[in-house]
PDB file of N, CA and C in Angstrom:
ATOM      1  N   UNK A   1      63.701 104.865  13.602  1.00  0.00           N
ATOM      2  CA  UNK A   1      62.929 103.904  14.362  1.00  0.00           C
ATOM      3  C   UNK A   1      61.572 104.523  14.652  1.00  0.00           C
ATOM      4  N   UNK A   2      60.768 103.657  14.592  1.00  0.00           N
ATOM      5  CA  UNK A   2      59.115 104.021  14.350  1.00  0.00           C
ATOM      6  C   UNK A   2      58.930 104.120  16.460  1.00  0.00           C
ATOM      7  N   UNK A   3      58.159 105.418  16.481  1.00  0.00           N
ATOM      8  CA  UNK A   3      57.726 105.887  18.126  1.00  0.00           C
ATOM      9  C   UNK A   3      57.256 104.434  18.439  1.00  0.00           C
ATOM     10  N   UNK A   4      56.324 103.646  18.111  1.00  0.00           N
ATOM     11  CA  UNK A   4      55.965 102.450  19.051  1.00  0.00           C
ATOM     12  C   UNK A   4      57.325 101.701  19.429  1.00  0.00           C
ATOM     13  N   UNK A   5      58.085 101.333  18.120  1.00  0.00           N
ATOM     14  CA  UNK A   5      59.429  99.932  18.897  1.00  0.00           C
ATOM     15  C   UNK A   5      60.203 100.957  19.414  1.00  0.00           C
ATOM     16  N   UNK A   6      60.631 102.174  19.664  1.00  0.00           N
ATOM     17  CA  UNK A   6      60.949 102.809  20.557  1.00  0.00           C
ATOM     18  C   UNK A   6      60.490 102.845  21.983  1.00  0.00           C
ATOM     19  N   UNK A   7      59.414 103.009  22.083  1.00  0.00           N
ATOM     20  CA  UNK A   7      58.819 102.572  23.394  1.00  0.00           C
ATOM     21  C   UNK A   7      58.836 101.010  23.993  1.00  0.00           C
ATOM     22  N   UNK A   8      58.700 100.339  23.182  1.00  0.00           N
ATOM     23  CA  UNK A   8      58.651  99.050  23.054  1.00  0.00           C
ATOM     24  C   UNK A   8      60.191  98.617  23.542  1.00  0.00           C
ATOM     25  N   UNK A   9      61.319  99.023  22.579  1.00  0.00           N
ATOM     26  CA  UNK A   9      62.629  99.257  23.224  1.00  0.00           C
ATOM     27  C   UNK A   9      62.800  99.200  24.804  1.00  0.00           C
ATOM     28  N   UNK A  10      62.445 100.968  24.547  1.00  0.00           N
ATOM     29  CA  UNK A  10      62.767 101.019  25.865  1.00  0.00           C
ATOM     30  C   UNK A  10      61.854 100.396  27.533  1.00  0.00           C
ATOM     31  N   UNK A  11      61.358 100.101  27.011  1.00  0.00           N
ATOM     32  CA  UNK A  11      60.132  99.277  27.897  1.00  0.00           C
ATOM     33  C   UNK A  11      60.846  97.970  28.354  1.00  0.00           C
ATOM     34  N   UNK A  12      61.741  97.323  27.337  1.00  0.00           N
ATOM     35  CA  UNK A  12      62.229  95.969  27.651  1.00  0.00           C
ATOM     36  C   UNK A  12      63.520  96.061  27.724  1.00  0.00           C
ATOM     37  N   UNK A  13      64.154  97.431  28.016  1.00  0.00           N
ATOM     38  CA  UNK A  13      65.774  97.751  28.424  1.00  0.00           C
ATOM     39  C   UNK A  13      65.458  97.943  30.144  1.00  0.00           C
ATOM     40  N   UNK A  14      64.816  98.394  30.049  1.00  0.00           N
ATOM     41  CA  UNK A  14      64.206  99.349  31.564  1.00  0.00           C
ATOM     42  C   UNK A  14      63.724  97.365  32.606  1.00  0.00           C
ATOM     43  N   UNK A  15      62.812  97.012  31.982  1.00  0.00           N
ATOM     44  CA  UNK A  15      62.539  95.711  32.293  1.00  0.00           C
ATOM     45  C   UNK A  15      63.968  94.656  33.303  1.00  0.00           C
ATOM     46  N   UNK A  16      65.192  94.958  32.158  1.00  0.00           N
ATOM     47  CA  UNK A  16      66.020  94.090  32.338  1.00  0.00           C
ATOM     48  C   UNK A  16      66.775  94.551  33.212  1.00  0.00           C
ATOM     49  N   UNK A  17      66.648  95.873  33.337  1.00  0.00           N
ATOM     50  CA  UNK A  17      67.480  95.833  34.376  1.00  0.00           C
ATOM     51  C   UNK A  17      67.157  96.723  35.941  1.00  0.00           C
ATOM     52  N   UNK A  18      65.871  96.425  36.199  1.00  0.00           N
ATOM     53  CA  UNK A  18      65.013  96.970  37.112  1.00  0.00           C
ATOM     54  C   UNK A  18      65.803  94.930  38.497  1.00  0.00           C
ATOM     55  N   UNK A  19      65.788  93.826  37.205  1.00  0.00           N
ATOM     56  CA  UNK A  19      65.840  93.445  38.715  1.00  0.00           C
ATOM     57  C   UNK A  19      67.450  93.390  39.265  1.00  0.00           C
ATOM     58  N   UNK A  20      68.665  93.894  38.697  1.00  0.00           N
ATOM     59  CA  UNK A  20      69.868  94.305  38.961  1.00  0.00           C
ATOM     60  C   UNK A  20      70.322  95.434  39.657  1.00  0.00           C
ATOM     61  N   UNK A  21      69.256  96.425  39.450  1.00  0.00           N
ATOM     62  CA  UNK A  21      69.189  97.936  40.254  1.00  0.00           C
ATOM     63  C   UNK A  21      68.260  97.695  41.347  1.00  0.00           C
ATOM     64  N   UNK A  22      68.887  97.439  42.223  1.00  0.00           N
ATOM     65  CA  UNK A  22      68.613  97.364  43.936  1.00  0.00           C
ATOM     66  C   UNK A  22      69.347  98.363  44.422  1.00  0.00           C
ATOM     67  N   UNK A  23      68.841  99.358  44.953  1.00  0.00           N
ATOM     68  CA  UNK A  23      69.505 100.643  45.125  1.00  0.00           C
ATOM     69  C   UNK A  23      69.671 100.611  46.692  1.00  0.00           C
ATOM     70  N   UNK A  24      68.457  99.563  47.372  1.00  0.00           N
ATOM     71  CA  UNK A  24      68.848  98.915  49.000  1.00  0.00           C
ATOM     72  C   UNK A  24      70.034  98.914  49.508  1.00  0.00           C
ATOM     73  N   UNK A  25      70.610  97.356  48.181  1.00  0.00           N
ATOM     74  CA  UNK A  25      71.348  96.381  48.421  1.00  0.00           C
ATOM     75  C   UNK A  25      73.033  97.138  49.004  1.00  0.00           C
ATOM     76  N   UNK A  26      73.717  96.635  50.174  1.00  0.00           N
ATOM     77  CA  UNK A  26      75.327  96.937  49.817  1.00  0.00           C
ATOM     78  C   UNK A  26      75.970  95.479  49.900  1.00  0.00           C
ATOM     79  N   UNK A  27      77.222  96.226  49.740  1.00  0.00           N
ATOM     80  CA  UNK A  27      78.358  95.487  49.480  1.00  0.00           C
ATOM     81  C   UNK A  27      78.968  94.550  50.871  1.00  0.00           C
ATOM     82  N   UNK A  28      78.871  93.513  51.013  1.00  0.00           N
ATOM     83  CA  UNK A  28      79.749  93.130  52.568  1.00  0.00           C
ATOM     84  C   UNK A  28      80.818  92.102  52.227  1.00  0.00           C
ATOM     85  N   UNK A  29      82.304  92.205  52.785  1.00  0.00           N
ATOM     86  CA  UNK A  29      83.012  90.878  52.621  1.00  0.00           C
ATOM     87  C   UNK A  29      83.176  90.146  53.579  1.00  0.00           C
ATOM     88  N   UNK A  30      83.399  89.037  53.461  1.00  0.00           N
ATOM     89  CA  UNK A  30      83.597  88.056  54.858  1.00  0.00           C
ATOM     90  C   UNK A  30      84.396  87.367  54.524  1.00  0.00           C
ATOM     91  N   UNK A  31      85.484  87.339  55.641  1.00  0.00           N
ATOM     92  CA  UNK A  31      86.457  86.615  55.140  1.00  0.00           C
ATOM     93  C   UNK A  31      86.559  85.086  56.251  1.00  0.00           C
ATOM     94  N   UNK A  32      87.511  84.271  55.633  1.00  0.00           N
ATOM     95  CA  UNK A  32      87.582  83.268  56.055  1.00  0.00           C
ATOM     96  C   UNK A  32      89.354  82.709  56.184  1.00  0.00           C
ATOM     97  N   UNK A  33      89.531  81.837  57.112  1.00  0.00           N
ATOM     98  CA  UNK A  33      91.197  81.234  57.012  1.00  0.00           C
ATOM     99  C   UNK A  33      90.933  79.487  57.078  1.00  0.00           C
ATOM    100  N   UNK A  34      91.633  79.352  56.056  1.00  0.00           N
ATOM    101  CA  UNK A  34      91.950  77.847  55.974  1.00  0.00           C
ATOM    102  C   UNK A  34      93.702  77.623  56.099  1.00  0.00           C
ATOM    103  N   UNK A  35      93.823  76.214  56.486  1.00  0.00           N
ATOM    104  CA  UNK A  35      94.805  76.098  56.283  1.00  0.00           C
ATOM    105  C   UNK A  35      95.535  75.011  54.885  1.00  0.00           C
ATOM    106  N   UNK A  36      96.090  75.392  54.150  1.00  0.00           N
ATOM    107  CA  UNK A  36      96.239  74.216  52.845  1.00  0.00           C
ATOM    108  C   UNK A  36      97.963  74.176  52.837  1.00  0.00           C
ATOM    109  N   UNK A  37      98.522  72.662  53.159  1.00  0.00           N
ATOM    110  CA  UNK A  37     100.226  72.544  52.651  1.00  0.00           C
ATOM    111  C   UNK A  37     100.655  72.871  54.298  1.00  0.00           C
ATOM    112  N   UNK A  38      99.771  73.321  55.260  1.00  0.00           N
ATOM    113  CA  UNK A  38     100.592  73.868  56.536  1.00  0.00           C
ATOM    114  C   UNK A  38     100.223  75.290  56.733  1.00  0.00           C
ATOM    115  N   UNK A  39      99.932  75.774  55.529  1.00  0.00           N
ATOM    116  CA  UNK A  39     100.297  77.351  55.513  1.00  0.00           C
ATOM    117  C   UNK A  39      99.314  77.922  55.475  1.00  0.00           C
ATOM    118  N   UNK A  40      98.090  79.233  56.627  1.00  0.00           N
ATOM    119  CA  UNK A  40      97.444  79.919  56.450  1.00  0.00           C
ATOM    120  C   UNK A  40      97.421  80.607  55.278  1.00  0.00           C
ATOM    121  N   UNK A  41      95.823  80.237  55.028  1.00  0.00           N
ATOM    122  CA  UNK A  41      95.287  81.271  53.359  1.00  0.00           C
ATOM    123  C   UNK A  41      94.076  81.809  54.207  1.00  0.00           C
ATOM    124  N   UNK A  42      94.072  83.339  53.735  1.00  0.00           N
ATOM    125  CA  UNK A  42      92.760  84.093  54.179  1.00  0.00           C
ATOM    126  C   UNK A  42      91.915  84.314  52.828  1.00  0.00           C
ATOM    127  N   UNK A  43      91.385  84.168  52.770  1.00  0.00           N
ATOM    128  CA  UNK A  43      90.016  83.952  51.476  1.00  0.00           C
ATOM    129  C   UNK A  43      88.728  85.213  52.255  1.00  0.00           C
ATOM    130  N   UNK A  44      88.319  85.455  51.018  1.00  0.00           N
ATOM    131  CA  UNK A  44      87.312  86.581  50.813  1.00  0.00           C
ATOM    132  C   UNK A  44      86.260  86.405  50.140  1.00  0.00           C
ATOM    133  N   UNK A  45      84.701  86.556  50.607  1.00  0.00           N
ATOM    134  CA  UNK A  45      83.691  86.181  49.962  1.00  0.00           C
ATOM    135  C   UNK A  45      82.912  88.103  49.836  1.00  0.00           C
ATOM    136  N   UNK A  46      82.352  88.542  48.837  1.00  0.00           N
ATOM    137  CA  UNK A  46      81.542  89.292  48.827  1.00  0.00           C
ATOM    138  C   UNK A  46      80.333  88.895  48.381  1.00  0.00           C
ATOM    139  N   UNK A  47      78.979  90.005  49.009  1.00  0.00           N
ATOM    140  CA  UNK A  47      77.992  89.777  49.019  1.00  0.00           C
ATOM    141  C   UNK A  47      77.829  90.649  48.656  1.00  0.00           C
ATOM    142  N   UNK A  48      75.957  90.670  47.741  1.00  0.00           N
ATOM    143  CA  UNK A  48      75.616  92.186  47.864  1.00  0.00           C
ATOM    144  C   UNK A  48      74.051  91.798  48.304  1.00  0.00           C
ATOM    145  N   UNK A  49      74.023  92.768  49.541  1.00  0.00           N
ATOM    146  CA  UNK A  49      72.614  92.184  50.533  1.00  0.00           C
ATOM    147  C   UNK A  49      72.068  93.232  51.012  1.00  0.00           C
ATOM    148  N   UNK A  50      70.673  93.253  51.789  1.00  0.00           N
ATOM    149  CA  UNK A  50      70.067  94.271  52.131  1.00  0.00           C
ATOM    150  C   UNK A  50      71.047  94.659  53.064  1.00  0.00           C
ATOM    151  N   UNK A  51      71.642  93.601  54.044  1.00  0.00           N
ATOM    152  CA  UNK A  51      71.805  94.166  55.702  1.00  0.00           C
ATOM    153  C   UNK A  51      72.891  92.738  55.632  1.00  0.00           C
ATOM    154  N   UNK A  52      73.863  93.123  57.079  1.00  0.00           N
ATOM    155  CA  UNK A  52      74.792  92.626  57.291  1.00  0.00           C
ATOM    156  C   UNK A  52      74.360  91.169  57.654  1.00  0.00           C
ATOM    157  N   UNK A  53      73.343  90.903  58.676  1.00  0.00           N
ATOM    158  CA  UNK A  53      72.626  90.053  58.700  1.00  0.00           C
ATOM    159  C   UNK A  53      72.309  88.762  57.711  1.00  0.00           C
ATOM    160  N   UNK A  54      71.697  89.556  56.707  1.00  0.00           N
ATOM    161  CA  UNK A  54      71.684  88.158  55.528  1.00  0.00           C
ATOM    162  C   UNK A  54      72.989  88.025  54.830  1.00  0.00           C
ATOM    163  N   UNK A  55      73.872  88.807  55.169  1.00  0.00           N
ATOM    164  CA  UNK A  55      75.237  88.831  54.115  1.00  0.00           C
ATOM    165  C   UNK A  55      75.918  87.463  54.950  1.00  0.00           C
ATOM    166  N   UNK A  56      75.771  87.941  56.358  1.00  0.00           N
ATOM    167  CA  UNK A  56      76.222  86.587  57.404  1.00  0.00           C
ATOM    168  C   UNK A  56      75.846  85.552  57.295  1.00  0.00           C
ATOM    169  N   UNK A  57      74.165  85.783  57.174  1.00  0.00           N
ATOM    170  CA  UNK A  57      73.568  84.452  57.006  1.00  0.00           C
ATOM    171  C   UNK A  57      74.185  83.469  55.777  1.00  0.00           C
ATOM    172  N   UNK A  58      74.188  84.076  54.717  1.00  0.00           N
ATOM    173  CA  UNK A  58      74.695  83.386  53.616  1.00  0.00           C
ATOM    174  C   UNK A  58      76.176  82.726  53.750  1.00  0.00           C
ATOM    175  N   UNK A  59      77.008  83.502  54.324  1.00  0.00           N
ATOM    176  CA  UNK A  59      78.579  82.904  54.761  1.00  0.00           C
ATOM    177  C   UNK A  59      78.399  82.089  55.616  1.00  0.00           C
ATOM    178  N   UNK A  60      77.449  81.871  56.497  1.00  0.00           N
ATOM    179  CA  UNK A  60      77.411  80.845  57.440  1.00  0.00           C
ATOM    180  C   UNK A  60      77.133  79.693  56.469  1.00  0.00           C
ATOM    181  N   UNK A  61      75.812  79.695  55.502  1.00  0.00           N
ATOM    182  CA  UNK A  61      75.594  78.992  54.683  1.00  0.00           C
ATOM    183  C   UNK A  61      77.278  77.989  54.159  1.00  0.00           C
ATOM    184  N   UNK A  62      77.766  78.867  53.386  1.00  0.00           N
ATOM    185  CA  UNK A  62      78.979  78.576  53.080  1.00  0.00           C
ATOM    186  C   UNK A  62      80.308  77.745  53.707  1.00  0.00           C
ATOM    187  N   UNK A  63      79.983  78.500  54.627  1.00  0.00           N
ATOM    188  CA  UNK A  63      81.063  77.926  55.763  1.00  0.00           C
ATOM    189  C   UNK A  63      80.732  76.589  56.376  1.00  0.00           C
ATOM    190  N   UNK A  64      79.094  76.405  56.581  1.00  0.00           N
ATOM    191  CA  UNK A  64      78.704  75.032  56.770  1.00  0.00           C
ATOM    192  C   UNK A  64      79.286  73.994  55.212  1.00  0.00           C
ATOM    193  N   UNK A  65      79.079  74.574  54.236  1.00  0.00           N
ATOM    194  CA  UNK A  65      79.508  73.728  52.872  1.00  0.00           C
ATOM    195  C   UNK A  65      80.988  73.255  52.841  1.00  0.00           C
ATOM    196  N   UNK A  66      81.241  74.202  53.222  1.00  0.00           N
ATOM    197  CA  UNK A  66      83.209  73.886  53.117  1.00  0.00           C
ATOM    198  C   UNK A  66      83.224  73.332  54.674  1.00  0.00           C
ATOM    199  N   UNK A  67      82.590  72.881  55.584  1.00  0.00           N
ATOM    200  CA  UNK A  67      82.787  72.224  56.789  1.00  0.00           C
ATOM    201  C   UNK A  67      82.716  70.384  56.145  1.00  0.00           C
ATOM    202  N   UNK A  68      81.171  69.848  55.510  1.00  0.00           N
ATOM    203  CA  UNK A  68      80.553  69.263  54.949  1.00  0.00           C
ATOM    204  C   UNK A  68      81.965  68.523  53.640  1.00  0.00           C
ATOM    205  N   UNK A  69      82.738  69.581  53.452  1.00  0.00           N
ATOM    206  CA  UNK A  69      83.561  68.962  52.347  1.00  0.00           C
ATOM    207  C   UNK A  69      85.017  68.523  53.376  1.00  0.00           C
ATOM    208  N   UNK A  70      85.046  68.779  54.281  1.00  0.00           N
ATOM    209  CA  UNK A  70      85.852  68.141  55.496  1.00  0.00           C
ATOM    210  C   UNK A  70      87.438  69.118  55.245  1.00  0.00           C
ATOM    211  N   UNK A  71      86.552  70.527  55.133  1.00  0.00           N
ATOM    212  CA  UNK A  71      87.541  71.377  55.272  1.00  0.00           C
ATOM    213  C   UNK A  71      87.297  72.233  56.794  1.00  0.00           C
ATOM    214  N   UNK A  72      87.733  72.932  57.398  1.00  0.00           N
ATOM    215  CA  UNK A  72      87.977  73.632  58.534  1.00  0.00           C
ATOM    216  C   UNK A  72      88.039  75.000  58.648  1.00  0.00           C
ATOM    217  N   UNK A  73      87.290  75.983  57.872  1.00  0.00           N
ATOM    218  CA  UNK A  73      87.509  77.156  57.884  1.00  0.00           C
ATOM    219  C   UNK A  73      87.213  77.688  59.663  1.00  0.00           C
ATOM    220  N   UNK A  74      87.797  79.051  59.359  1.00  0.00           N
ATOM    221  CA  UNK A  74      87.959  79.727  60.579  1.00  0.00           C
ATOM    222  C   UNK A  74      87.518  80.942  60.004  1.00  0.00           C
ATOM    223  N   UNK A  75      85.894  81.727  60.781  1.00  0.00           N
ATOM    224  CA  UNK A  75      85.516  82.501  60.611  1.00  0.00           C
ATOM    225  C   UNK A  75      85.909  83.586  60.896  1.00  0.00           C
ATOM    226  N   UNK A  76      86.402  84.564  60.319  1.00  0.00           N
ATOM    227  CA  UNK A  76      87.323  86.034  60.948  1.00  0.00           C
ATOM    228  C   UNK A  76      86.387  87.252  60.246  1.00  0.00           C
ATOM    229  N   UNK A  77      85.444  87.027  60.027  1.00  0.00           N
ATOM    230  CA  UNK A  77      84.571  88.164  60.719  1.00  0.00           C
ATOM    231  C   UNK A  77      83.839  88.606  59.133  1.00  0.00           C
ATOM    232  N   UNK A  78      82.716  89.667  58.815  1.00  0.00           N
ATOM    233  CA  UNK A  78      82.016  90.464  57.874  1.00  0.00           C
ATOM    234  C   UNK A  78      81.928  91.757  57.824  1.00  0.00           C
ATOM    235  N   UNK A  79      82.064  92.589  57.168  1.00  0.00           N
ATOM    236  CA  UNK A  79      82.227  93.984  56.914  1.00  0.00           C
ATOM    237  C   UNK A  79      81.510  94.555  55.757  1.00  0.00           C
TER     238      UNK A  79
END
């Protein structure tokens, strides 16, 4: 391989994945309980966010959606 499409290469490997490598970002889950048939289900959402804050924000998001679909979740907390 000729030195320019080598650079060229690697110029547009590096590119693709500069916006996936957030070295900020962590991991948070939030879980949720519905009830379906009678019977408690605990369900699990992960995020990957700067801060616990927007990880919440977004499950709230969520939790308003599945309210909206005339379901009833019960918020049990983010980690």
């Amino acid at each position: 391989m000729k030195p320019f499409a080598a650079t060229c290469l690697a110029a547009v490997l590096l590119a693709a994945a500069l916006p996936g490598a957030r070295a900020a970002d962590n991991h948070y889950t939030c879980s949720y309980r519905l009830y379906a048939n009678g019977q408690p289900v605990v369900r699990r959402v992960e995020y990957v966010e700067a801060n616990l804050q927007a990880a919440m924000a977004k499950f709230e998001a969520f939790l308003a959606d599945l309210r909206a679909q005339g379901k009833h979740p019960q918020h049990l907390g983010c980690r």
